[in-house]
Each structure stands twice: as structure tokens, then as C-alpha cells.
Protein backbone atom coordinates (compact mmCIF):
# COMPACT_ATOMS: atom_id res chain seq x y z
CA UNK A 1 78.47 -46.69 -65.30
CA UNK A 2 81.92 -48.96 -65.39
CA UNK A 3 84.97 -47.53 -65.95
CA UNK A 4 86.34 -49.06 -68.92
CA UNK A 5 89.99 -48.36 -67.82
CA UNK A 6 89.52 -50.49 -64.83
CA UNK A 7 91.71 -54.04 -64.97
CA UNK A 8 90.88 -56.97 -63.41
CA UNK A 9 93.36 -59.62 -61.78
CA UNK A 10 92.13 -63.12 -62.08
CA UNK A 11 94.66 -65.62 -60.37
CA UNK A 12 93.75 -69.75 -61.36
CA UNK A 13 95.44 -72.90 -61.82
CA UNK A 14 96.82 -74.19 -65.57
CA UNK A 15 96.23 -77.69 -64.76
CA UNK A 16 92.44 -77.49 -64.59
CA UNK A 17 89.62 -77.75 -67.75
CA UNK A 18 86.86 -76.37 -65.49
CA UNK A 19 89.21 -72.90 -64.51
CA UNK A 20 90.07 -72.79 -68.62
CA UNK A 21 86.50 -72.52 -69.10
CA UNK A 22 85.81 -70.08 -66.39
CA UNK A 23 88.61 -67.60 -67.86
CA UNK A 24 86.92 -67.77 -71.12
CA UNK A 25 83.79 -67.10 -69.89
CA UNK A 26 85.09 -64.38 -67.66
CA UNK A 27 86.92 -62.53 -70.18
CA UNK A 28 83.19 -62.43 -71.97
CA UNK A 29 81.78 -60.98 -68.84
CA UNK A 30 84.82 -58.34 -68.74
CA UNK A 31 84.45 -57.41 -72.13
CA UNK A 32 80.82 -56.56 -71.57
CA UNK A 33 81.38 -54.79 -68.36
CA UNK A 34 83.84 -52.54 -69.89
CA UNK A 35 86.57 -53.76 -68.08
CA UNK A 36 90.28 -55.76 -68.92
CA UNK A 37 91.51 -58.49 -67.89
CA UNK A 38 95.19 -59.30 -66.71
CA UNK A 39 95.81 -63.34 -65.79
CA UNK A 40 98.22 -64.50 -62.83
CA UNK A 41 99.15 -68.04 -62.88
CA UNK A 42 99.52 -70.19 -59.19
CA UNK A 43 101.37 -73.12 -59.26
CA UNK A 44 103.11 -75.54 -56.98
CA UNK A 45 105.60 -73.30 -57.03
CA UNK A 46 103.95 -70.05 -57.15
CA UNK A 47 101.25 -69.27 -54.47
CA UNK A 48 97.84 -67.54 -54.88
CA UNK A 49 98.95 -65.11 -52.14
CA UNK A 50 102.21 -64.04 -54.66
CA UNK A 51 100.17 -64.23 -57.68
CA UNK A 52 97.80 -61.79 -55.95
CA UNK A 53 100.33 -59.45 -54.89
CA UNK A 54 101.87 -59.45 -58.47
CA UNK A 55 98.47 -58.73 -60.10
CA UNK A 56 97.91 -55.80 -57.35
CA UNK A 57 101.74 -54.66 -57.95
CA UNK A 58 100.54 -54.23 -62.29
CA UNK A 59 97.98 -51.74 -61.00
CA UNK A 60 94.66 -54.24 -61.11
CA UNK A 61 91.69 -52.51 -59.38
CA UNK A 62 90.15 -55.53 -57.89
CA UNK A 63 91.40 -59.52 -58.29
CA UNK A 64 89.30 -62.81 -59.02
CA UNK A 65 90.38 -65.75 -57.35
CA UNK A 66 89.39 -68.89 -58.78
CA UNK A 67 89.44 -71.72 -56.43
CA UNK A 68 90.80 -70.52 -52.70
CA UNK A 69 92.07 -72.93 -50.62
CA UNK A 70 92.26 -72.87 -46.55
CA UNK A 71 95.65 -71.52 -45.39
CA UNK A 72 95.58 -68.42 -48.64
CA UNK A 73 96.04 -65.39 -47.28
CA UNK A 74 96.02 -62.06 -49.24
CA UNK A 75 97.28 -58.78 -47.10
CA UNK A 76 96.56 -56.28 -50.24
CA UNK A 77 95.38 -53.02 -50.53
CA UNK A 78 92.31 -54.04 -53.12
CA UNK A 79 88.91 -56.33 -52.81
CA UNK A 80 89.09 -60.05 -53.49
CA UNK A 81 86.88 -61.74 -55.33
CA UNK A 82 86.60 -65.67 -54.64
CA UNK A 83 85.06 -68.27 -56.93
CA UNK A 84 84.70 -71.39 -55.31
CA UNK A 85 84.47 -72.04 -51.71
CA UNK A 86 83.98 -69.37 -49.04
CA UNK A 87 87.62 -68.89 -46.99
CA UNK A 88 86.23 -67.75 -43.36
CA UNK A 89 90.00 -66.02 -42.88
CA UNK A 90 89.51 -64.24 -46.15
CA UNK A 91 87.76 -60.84 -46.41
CA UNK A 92 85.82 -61.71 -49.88
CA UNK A 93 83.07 -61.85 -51.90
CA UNK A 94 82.67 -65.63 -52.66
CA UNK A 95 80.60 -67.03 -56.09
CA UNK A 96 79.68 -70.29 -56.05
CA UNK A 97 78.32 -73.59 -57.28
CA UNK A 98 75.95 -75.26 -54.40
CA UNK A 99 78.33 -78.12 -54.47
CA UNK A 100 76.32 -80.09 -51.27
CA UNK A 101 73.47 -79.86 -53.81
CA UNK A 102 75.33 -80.97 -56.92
CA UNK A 103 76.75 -84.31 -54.83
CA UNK A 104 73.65 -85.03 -53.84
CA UNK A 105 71.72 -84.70 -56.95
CA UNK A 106 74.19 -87.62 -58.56
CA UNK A 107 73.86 -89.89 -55.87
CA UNK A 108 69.82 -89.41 -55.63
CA UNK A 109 69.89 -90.21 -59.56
CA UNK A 110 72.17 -93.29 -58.61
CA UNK A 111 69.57 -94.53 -55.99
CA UNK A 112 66.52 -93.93 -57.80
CA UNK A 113 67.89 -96.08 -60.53
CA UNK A 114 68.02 -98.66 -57.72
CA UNK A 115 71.90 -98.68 -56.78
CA UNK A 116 72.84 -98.86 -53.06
CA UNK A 117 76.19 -100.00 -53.36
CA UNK A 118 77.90 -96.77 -54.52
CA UNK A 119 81.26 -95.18 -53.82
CA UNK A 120 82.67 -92.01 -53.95
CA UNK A 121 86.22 -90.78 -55.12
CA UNK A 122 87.30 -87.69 -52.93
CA UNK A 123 88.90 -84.38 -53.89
CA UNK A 124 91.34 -84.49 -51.19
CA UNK A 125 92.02 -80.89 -50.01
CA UNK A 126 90.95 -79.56 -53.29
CA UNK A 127 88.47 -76.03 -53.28
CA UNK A 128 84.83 -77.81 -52.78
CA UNK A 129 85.50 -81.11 -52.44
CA UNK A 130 84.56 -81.76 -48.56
CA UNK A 131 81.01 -79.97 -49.53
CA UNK A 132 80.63 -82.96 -52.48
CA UNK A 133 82.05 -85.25 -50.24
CA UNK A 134 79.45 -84.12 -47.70
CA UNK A 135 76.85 -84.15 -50.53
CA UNK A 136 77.53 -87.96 -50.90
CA UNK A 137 77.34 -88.71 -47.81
CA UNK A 138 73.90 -86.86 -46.97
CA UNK A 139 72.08 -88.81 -49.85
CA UNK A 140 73.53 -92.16 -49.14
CA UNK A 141 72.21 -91.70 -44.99
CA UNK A 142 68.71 -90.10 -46.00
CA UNK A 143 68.50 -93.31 -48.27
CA UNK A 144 69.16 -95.81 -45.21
CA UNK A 145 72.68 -96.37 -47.09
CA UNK A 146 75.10 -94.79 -44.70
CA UNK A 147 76.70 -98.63 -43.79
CA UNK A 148 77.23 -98.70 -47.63
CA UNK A 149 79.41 -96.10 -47.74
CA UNK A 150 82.64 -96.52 -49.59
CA UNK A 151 84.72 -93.42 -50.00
CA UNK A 152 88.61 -93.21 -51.57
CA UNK A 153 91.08 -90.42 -51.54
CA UNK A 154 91.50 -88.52 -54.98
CA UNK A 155 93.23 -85.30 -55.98
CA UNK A 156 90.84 -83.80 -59.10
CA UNK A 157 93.40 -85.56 -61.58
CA UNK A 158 93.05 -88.44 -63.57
CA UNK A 159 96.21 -90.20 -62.27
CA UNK A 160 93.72 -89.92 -59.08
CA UNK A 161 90.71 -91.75 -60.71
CA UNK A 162 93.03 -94.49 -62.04
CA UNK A 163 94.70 -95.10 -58.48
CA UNK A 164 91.22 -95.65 -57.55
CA UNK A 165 90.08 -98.18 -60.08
CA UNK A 166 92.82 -100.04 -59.30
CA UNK A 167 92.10 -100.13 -55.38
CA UNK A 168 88.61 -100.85 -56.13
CA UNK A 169 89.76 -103.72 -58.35
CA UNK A 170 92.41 -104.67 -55.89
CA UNK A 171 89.89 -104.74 -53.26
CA UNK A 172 87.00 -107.24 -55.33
CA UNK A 173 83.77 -106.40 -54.28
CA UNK A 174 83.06 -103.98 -57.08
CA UNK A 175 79.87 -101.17 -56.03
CA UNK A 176 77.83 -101.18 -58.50
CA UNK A 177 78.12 -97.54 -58.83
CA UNK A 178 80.71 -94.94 -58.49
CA UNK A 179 80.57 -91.07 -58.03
CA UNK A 180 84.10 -89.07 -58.60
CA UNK A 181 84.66 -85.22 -57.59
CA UNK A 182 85.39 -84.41 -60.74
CA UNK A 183 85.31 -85.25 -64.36
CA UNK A 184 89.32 -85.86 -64.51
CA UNK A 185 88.97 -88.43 -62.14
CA UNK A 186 86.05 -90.36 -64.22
CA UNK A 187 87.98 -90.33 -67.56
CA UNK A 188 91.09 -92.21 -65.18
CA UNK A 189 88.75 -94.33 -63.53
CA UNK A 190 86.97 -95.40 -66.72
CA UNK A 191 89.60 -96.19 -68.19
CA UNK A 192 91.09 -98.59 -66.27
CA UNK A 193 87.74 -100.56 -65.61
CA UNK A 194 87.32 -100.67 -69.08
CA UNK A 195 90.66 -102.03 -69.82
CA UNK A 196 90.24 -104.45 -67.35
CA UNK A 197 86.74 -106.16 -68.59
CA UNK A 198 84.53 -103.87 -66.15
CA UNK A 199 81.73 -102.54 -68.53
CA UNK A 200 80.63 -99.25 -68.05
CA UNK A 201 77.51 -98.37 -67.29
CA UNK A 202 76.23 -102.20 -67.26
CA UNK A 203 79.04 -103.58 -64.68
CA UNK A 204 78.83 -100.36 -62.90
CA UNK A 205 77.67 -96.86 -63.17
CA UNK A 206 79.43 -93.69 -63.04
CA UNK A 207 79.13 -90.42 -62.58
CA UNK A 208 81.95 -86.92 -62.50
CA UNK A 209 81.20 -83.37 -61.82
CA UNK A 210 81.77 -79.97 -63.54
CA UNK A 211 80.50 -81.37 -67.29
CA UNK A 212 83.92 -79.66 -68.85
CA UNK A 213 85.57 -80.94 -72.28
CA UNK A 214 86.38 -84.43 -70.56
CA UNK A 215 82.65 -85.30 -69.84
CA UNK A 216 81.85 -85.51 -73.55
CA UNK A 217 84.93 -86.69 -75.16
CA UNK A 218 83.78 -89.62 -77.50
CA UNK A 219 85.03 -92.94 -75.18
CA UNK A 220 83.16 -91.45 -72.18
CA UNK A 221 80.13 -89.52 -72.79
CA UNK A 222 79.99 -89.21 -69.51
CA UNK A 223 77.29 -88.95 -66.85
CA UNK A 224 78.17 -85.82 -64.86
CA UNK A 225 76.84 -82.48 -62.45
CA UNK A 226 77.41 -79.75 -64.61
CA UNK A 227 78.18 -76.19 -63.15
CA UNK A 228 76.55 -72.82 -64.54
CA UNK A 229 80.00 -71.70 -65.64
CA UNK A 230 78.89 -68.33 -67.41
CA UNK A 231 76.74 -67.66 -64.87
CA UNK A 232 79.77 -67.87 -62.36
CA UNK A 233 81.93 -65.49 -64.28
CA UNK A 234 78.79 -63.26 -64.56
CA UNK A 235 78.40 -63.07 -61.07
CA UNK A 236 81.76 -62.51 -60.47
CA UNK A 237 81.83 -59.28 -62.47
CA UNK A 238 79.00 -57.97 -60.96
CA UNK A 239 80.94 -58.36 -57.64
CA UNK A 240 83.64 -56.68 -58.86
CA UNK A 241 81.69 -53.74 -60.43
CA UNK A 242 79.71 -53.90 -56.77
CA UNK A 243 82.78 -53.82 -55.43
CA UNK A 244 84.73 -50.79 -56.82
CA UNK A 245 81.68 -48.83 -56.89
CA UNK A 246 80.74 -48.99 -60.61
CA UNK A 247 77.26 -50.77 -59.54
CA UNK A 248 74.47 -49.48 -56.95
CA UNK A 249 73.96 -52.92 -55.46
CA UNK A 250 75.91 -53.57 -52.21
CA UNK A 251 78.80 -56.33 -51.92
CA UNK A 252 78.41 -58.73 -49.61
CA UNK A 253 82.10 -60.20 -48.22
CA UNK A 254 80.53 -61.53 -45.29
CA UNK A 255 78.04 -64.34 -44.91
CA UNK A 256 78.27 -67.98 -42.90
CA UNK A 257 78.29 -71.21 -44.35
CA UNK A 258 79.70 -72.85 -47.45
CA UNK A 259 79.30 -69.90 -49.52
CA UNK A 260 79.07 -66.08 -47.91
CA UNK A 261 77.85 -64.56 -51.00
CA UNK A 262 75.88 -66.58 -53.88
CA UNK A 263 75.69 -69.80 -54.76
CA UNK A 264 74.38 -71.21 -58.58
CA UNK A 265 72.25 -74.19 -58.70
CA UNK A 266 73.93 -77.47 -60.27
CA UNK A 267 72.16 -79.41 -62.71
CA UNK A 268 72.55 -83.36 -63.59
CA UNK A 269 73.61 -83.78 -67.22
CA UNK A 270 72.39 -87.72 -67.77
CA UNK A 271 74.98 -89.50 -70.61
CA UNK A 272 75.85 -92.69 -71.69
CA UNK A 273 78.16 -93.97 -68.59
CA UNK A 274 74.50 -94.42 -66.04
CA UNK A 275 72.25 -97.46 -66.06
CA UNK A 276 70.36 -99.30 -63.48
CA UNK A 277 72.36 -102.02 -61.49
CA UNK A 278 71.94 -105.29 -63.16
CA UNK A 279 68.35 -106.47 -63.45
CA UNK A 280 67.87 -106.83 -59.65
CA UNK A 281 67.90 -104.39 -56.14
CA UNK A 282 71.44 -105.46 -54.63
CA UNK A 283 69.92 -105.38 -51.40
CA UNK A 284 66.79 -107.07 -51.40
CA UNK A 285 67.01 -109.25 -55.01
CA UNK A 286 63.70 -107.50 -56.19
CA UNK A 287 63.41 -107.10 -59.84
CA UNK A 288 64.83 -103.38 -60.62
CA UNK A 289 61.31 -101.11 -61.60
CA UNK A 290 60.67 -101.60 -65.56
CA UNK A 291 57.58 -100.16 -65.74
CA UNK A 292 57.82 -96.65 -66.43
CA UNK A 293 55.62 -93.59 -66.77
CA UNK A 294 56.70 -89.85 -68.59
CA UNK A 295 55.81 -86.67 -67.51
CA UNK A 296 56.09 -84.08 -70.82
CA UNK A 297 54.51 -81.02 -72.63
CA UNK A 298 56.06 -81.62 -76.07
CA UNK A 299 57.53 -84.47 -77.95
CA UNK A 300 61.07 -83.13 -79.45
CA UNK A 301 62.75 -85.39 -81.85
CA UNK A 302 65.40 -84.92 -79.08
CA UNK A 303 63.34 -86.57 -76.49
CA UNK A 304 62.22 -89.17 -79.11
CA UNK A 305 66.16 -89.87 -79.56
CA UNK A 306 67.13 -90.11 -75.69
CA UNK A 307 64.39 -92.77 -75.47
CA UNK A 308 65.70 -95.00 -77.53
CA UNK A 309 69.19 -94.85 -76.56
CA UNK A 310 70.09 -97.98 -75.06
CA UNK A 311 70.40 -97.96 -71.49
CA UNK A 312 68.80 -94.74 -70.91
CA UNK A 313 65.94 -96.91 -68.95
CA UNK A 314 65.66 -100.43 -67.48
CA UNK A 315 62.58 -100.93 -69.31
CA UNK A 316 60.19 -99.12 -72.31
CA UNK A 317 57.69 -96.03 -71.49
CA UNK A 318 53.68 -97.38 -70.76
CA UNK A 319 52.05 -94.51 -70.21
CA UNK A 320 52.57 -90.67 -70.75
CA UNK A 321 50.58 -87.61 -69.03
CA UNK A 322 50.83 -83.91 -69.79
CA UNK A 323 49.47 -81.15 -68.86
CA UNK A 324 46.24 -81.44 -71.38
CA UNK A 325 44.52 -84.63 -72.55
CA UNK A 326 45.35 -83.43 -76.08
CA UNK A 327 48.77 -83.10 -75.60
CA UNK A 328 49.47 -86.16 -73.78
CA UNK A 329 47.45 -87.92 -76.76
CA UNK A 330 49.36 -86.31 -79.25
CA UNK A 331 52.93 -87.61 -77.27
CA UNK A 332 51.34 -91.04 -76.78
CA UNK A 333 50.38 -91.37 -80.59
CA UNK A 334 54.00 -90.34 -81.86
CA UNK A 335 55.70 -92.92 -79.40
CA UNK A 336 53.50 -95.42 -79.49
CA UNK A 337 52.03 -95.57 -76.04
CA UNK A 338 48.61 -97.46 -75.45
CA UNK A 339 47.66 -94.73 -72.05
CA UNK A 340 47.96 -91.05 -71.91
CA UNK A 341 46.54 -89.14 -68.72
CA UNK A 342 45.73 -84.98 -69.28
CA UNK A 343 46.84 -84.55 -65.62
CA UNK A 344 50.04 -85.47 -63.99
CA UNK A 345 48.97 -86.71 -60.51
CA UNK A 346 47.16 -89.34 -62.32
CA UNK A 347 50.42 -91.27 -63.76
CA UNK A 348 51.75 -90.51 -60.47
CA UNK A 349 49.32 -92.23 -58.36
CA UNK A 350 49.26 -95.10 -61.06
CA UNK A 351 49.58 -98.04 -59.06
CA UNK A 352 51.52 -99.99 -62.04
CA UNK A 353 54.00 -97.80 -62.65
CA UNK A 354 57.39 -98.05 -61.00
CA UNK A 355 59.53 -94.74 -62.17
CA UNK A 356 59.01 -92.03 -63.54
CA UNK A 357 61.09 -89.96 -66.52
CA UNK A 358 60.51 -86.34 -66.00
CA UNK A 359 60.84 -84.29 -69.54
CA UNK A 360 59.38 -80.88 -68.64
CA UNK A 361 61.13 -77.63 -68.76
CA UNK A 362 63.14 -76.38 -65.66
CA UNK A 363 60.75 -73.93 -63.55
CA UNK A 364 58.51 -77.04 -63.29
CA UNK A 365 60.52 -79.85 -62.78
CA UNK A 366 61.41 -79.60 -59.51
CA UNK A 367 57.78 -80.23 -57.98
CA UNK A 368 57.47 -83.20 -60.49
CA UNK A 369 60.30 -84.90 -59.17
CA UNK A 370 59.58 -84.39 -55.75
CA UNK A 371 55.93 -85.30 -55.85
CA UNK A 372 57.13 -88.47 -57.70
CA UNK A 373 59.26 -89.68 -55.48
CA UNK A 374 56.54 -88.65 -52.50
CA UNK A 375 54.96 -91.83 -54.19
CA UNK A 376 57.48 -94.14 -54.14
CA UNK A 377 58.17 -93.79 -57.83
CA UNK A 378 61.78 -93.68 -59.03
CA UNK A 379 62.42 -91.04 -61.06
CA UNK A 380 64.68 -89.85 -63.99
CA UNK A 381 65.04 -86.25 -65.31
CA UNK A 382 65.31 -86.26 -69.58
CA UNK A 383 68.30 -85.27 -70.59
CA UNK A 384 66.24 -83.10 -73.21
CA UNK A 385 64.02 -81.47 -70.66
């Protein structure tokens, strides 16, 4: 049983959305814990080693740090709690986002829609950013893109993003696509293209990461990784009540790799800021793959929305398959289709289709996607799914 008198520190940054929305979530996760919350602020002023010690120093039992950086130290008496990326000098339990798996997931969507020229916009020294940056990296080599590779330095703000548009334009050349560290960055770097006659997505595609309040303000409605941010603060609590003894399961503060403890799987949020390049492969001047296929169980009137959203697809839906021949009748009917297949391998191995748009729920979309792109297919996950 928790001890409701029990306080927890949490030390984070002012300047960033995503951390905002982690404190609100954590305080949710306190509150149903039994425990309270006290807030220390680092700034550039103010390390997260004093901010620490001040929270220790008001009698917290145990302190959440959000976002650790290489070169923290924290000699107190209490267990730290790290969300974000795994410190190998600091003694901690460390909650994370698979970050290497979130980079990679935008740039695979970016290829499949048939981009190869695509650039990335760093986080500099920021917590995570060398595991995206390593993300973008991975995809764009396993793709036979690694010459292609066009990286810039960034800082998570969106002073950073605009810098960046402005080397890019600077520089002519223009990738057709762009992947940023964070969402900050795309609302600068939007901007600026936009202002200066680049249309976004069909000049160029782009794509942030966290899906905070910037991703769907109404200019950007924005393309973007999002990260399970309740599911970070819950896991964060349950360290702590692991922790000070208040849970039976046993905290782990050691661990090798990226993360030490836990890491949540990222998941790619697909807006209005994404489109294939324009009408052709920028390497090879094929036509880009209009002939599309959808996997799906149900027919929402989301789905039926997403699909006629301009640019959501180079080209219109042919054929539909679901898991039952009824089904996949009953989906073809409402959208108009002409062929419907009861079994999914068949619109698979349908020589005539060129990509695939996955719109079934999460346990069984992985498999779908990779069995689609086993095939050559390009494939898009629904937005709805």
C-alpha cells in the first residue's frame, strides 16, 4: 500500500511543451498513487543537480527527473528517477520513449511514400536526440540512402527549425523531405518555407516528433512521432512506488543500452504536412505507386474522412480485403471499390497493386505492415486505425 504522505520531487525544464504535458500527466499518476507532488525548475541558470538537492533539502522521498543530460550528477541521499535517456554515470531508474524506433518509423513512412532525398534537423546535445539522430540514419542506410544523407544542427527550439530552413534555402537543392527532432523545430521550419513559396507537403514533406500542442495547431497539422506521454508518467510512479518500497515489484537502476529500465513504443501520427514527392521517384524518374490496396475490419466514418483528404494518397483505393469476404464486401460497397478479397495475403500478393494503406487496429498491424512491405508494396498506416 502507498503512503499517501510521501512527496515526490520532479525537476524539468519551463521552456518545453512535451515536459508541460508530462507534469500534467504525472501529477494524475501521483494523485492516484497516493502521493504529492513538489516541482523544481532547471534553467540555464539553475542546474538539475541544484534543483535536485533543493527538492531533497524540502523533505521529497524520491525525485523525477525529466530529461537528464550527460555531465548531471546528483550526490543525494534519495533514488532518482530519470525520464528520458539512460545517464550511464547516474544510479537511476530510467523511463523511456524507444526514440531509435520513433526516428525510424518517420523516415520508413517518408521512403515508402517514395522520398529518398530527406534530411534531418538534429537535437544538438538535447536528452534523446543522438538516438533519433541514429534512428534517421539507420532507415536512410537499410534503404540504400546513406549517400543521401543530409543532416543540420538544431537545438529542440523553433528559432532552431527556422535557422534551418533558411540554410536549406540558402543552400538550393531542396530534399524533398525533411524530418526535425522535435515538433518546435517543424512549426520554425514550416514557417519559413511557407513564407518563402515552398509548399508544404507538395514541395516537400515534413515530419516532428513528440505530437505536443504545436503538432496540431491549425497552420501546421503536422505530421509527427507521438510519445505515450501518460504512459511515461505512469511508469514513472510505479518506479518510484518500486523504489521506496510501497510496491512488491523490484526496481531496476541498472541495465545497458539506450534505456536501463523501460522503454514505450512510439507511434506515427500521419497529418496534413506528408505527401508523396512530386509525381515521380527522385532517383530513378519512375512514376510514384498510385495504385493502392486497404487492409481493414470496419469502415468508420473516420476512415471514410482520412480517405478523402487531399493528399493523404498519391492515388484512389482499387481494392480492399478484410478479414471475411463479407466484411471486405461490405467496406468495398460503402467506398465504392469494384474488388474486395476475404483474406489479406491475397491484396498483398496482388500483382497490380503498388502500396498498401493499413487501417486495422494496433495488436495486428504490425505483421500487416511488415508482410506488405516483404512484397515490395509501399505501405501507409490510417491515421484512424
Amino acid at each position: 500500500m502507498t503512503d499517501d504522505h510521501r512527496l515526490v520531487g520532479v525537476v524539468f525544464g519551463a521552456s518545453s511543451p512535451f515536459e508541460a504535458d508530462l507534469i500534467d500527466e504525472l501529477y494524475l499518476a501521483a494523485d492516484d498513487a497516493g502521493y504529492r507532488m513538489s516541482l523544481g525548475l532547471h534553467t540555464g541558470r539553475r542546474t538539475r543537480g541544484r534543483a535536485v538537492a533543493d527538492l531533497v533539502a524540502q523533505g521529497c522521498d524520491v525525485v523525477i527527473v525529466v530529461g537528464a543530460e550527460y555531465g548531471d550528477r546528483f550526490d543525494v541521499p534519495v533514488p532518482i528517477v530519470v525520464v528520458g535517456e539512460r545517464i550511464p554515470d547516474v544510479t537511476a531508474v530510467t523511463i523511456g520513449t524507444d526514440e531509435w524506433r520513433g526516428a525510424h518509423l518517420a523516415v520508413q513512412y517518408l521512403i515508402d511514400l517514395g522520398h529518398t532525398s530527406i534530411a534531418h534537423v538534429e537535437g544538438g546535445d538535447h536528452p534523446c536526440a543522438s538516438e533519433r539522430l541514429r534512428g534517421y540514419l539507420g532507415a536512410m542506410t537499410a534503404a540504400g540512402h546513406r549517400d543521401d544523407c543530409r543532416t543540420l544542427v538544431g537545438d529542440y527550439t523553433e528559432e532552431a527549425g527556422a535557422l534551418a530552413a533558411e540554410r536549406l534555402l540558402a543552400e538550393g537543392n531542396l530534399p524533398t523531405a525533411t524530418f526535425l527532432a522535435n515538433d518546435r523545430m517543424a512549426v520554425g521550419f514550416i514557417d519559413v518555407m511557407r513564407h518563402n513559396g515552398v509548399r508544404i507537403p507538395e514541395d516537400m514533406s515534413v515530419v516532428g516528433y513528440d505530437d505536443g500542442p504545436h503538432a496540431v495547431l491549425g497552420h501546421v497539422n503536422l505530421t509527427t512521432i507521438r510519445q505515450d506521454v501518460g504512459g511515461l508518467a505512469r511508469a514513472a510512479i510505479d518506479a518510484v512506488a518500486s523504489l521506496v518500497g510501497d510496491s512488491s515489484e523490484t526496481a531496476n537502476t541498472g541495465g545497458f543500452g539506450f534505456y536501463g529500465s523501460l522503454a514505450l513504443e512510439p507511434e506515427l501520427m500521419v497529418r496534413g504536412t506528408t505527401s508523396p514527392p512530386d509525381g515521380y521517384d527522385t532517383d530513378h524518374g519512375a512514376a510514384t505507386p498510385v495504385r493502392w490496396g486497404l487492409l481493414a475490419d470496419s469502415c468508420s466514418d473516420e476512415l471514410v474522412r482520412e480517405l478523402g483528404t487531399p493528399g493523404t494518397m498519391s492515388g484512389a483505393i482499387e481494392v480492399v480485403a478484410s478479414a471475411s469476404t463479407a466484411v471486405a464486401w461490405e467496406i468495398a460497397d460503402r467506398l465504392g471499390i469494384m474488388v474486395s478479397y476475404g483474406i489479406y495475403e491475397d491484396l498483398i500478393d496482388d500483382p497490380d497493386i503498388d502500396a498498401i494503406l493499413i487501417a486495422l487496429p494496433a495488436d495486428a498491424r504490425e505483421v500487416w505492415v511488415t508482410k506488405a512491405r516483404e512484397a515490395g508494396k509501399v505501405v501507409q498506416v490510417s491515421t484512424t486505425a
